[in-house]
C-alpha atoms as a PDB file:
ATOM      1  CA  UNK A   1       0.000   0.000   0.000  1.00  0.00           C
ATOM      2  CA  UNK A   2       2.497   2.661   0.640  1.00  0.00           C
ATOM      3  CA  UNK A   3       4.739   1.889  -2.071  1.00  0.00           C
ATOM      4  CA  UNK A   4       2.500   4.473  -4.002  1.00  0.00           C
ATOM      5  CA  UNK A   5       3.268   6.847  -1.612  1.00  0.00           C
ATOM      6  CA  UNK A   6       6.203   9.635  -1.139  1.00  0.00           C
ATOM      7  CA  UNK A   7       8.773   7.892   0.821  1.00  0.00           C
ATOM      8  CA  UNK A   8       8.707  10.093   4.425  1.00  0.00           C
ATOM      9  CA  UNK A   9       4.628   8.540   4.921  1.00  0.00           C
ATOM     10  CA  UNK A  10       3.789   7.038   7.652  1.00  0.00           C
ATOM     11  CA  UNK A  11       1.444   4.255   8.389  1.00  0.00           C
ATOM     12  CA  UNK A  12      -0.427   2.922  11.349  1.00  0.00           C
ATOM     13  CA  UNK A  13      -2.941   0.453  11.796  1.00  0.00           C
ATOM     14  CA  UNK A  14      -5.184   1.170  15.077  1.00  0.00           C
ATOM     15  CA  UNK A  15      -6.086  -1.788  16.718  1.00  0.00           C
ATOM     16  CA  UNK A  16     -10.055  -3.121  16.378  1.00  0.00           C
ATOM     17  CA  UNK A  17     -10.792  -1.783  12.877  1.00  0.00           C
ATOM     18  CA  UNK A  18     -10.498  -1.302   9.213  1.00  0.00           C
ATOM     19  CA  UNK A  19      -8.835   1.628   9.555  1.00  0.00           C
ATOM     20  CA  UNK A  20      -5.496   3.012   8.380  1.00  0.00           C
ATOM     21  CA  UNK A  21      -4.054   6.367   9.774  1.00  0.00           C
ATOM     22  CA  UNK A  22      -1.358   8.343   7.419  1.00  0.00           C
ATOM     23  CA  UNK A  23       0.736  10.599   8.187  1.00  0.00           C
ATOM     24  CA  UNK A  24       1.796  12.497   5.213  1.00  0.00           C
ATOM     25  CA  UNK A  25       4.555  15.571   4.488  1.00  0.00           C
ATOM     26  CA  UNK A  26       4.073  18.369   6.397  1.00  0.00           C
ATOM     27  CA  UNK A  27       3.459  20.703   3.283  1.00  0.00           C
ATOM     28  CA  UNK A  28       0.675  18.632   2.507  1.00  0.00           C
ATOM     29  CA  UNK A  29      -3.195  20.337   2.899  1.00  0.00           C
ATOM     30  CA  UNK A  30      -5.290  17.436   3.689  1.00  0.00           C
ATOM     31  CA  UNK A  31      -8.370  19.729   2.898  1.00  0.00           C
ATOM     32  CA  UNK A  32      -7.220  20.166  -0.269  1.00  0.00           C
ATOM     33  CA  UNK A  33      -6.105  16.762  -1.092  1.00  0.00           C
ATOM     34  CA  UNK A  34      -9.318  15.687  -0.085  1.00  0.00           C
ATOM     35  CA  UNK A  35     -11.358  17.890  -2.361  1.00  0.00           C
ATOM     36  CA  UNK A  36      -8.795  16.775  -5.178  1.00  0.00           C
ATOM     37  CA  UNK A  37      -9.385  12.733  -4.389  1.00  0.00           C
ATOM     38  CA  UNK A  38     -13.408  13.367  -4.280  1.00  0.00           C
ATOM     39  CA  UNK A  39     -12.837  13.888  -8.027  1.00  0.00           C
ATOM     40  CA  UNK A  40     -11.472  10.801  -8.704  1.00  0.00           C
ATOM     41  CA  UNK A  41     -14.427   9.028  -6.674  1.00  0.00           C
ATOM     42  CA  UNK A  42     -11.629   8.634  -3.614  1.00  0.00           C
ATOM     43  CA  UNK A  43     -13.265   9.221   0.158  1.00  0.00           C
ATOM     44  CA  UNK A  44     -10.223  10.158   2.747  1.00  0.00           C
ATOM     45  CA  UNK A  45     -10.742  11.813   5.838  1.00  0.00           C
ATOM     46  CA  UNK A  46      -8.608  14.735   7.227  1.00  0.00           C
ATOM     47  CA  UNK A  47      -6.746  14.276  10.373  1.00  0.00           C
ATOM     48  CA  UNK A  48      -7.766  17.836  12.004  1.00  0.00           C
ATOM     49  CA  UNK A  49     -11.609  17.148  12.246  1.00  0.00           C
ATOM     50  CA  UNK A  50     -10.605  14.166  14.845  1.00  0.00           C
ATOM     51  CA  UNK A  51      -8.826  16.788  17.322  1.00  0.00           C
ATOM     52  CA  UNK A  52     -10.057  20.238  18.828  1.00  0.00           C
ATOM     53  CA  UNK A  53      -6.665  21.423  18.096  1.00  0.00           C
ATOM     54  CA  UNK A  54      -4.950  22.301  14.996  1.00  0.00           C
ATOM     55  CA  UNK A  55      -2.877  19.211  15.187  1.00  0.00           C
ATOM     56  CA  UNK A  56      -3.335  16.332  12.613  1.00  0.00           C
ATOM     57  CA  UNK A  57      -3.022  18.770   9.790  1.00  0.00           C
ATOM     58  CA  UNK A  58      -0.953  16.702   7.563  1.00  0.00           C
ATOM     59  CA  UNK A  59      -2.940  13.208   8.480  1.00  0.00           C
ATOM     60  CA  UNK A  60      -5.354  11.374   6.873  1.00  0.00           C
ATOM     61  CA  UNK A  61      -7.836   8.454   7.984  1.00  0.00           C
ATOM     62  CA  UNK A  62      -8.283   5.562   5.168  1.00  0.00           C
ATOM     63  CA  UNK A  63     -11.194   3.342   6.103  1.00  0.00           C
ATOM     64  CA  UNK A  64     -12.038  -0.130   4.186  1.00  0.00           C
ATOM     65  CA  UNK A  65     -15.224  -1.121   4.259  1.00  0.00           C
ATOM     66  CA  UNK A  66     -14.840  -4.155   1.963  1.00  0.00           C
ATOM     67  CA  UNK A  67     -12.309  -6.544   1.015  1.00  0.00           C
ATOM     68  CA  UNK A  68      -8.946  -5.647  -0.433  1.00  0.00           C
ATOM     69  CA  UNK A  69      -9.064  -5.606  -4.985  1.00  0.00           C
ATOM     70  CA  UNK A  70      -7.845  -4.178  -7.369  1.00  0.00           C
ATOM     71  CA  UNK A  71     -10.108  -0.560  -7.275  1.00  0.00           C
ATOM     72  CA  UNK A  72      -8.758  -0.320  -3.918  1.00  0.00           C
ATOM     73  CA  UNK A  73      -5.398  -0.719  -5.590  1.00  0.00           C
ATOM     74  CA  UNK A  74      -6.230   1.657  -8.306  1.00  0.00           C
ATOM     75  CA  UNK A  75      -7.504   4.281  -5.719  1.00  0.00           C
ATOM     76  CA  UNK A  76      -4.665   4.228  -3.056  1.00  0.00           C
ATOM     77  CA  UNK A  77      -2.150   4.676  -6.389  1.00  0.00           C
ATOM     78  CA  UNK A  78      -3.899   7.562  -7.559  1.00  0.00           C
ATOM     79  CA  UNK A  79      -3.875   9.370  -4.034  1.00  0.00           C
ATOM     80  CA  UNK A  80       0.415   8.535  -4.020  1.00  0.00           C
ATOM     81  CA  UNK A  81       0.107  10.631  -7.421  1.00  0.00           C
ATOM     82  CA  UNK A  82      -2.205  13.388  -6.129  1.00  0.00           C
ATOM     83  CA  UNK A  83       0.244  13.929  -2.782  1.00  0.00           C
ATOM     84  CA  UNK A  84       3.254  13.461  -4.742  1.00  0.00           C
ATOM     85  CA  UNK A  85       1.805  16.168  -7.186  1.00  0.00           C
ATOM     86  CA  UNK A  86       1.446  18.137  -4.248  1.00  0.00           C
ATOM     87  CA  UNK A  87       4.659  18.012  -2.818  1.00  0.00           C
ATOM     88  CA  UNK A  88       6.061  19.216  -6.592  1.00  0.00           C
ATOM     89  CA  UNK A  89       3.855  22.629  -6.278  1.00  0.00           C
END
């Protein structure tokens, strides 16, 4: 999964869920990368809206409802291209 992502991402798996938390680049605007994922049909949720405080800026929460395939594939490859993107602006 992260191998489609920039090489500084971290990745955590909280215990009791389908859940993956990601912490990306600093530079990155979760808010934005959000609205730029929605157009490619790809649901992420930023980090900030899970804390009171402005921390979590640069996380995102990746939730799996189903089983692992290949549009999962598909969409976790094109959100490593829309961060990387990102990072080059």
């Amino acid at each position: 999964m992260i191998d489609h992502f920039p090489a500084d991402t971290k990745v955590s798996r909280p215990q009791g869920g389908f859940i993956l938390w990601v912490e990306l680049n600093k530079k990155i605007n979760t808010f934005q990368l959000r609205t730029e994922a929605m157009k490619h049909k790809i649901s992420i949720v930023p980090g900030r809206i899970f804390s009171v405080s402005t921390n979590y800026t640069n996380c995102i929460r990746i939730s799996f409802g189903k089983p692992f395939s290949e549009d999962s594939e598909y969409g976790l490859m094109m959100l490593g291209k829309l961060i990387k993107k990102m990072l080059q602006s």
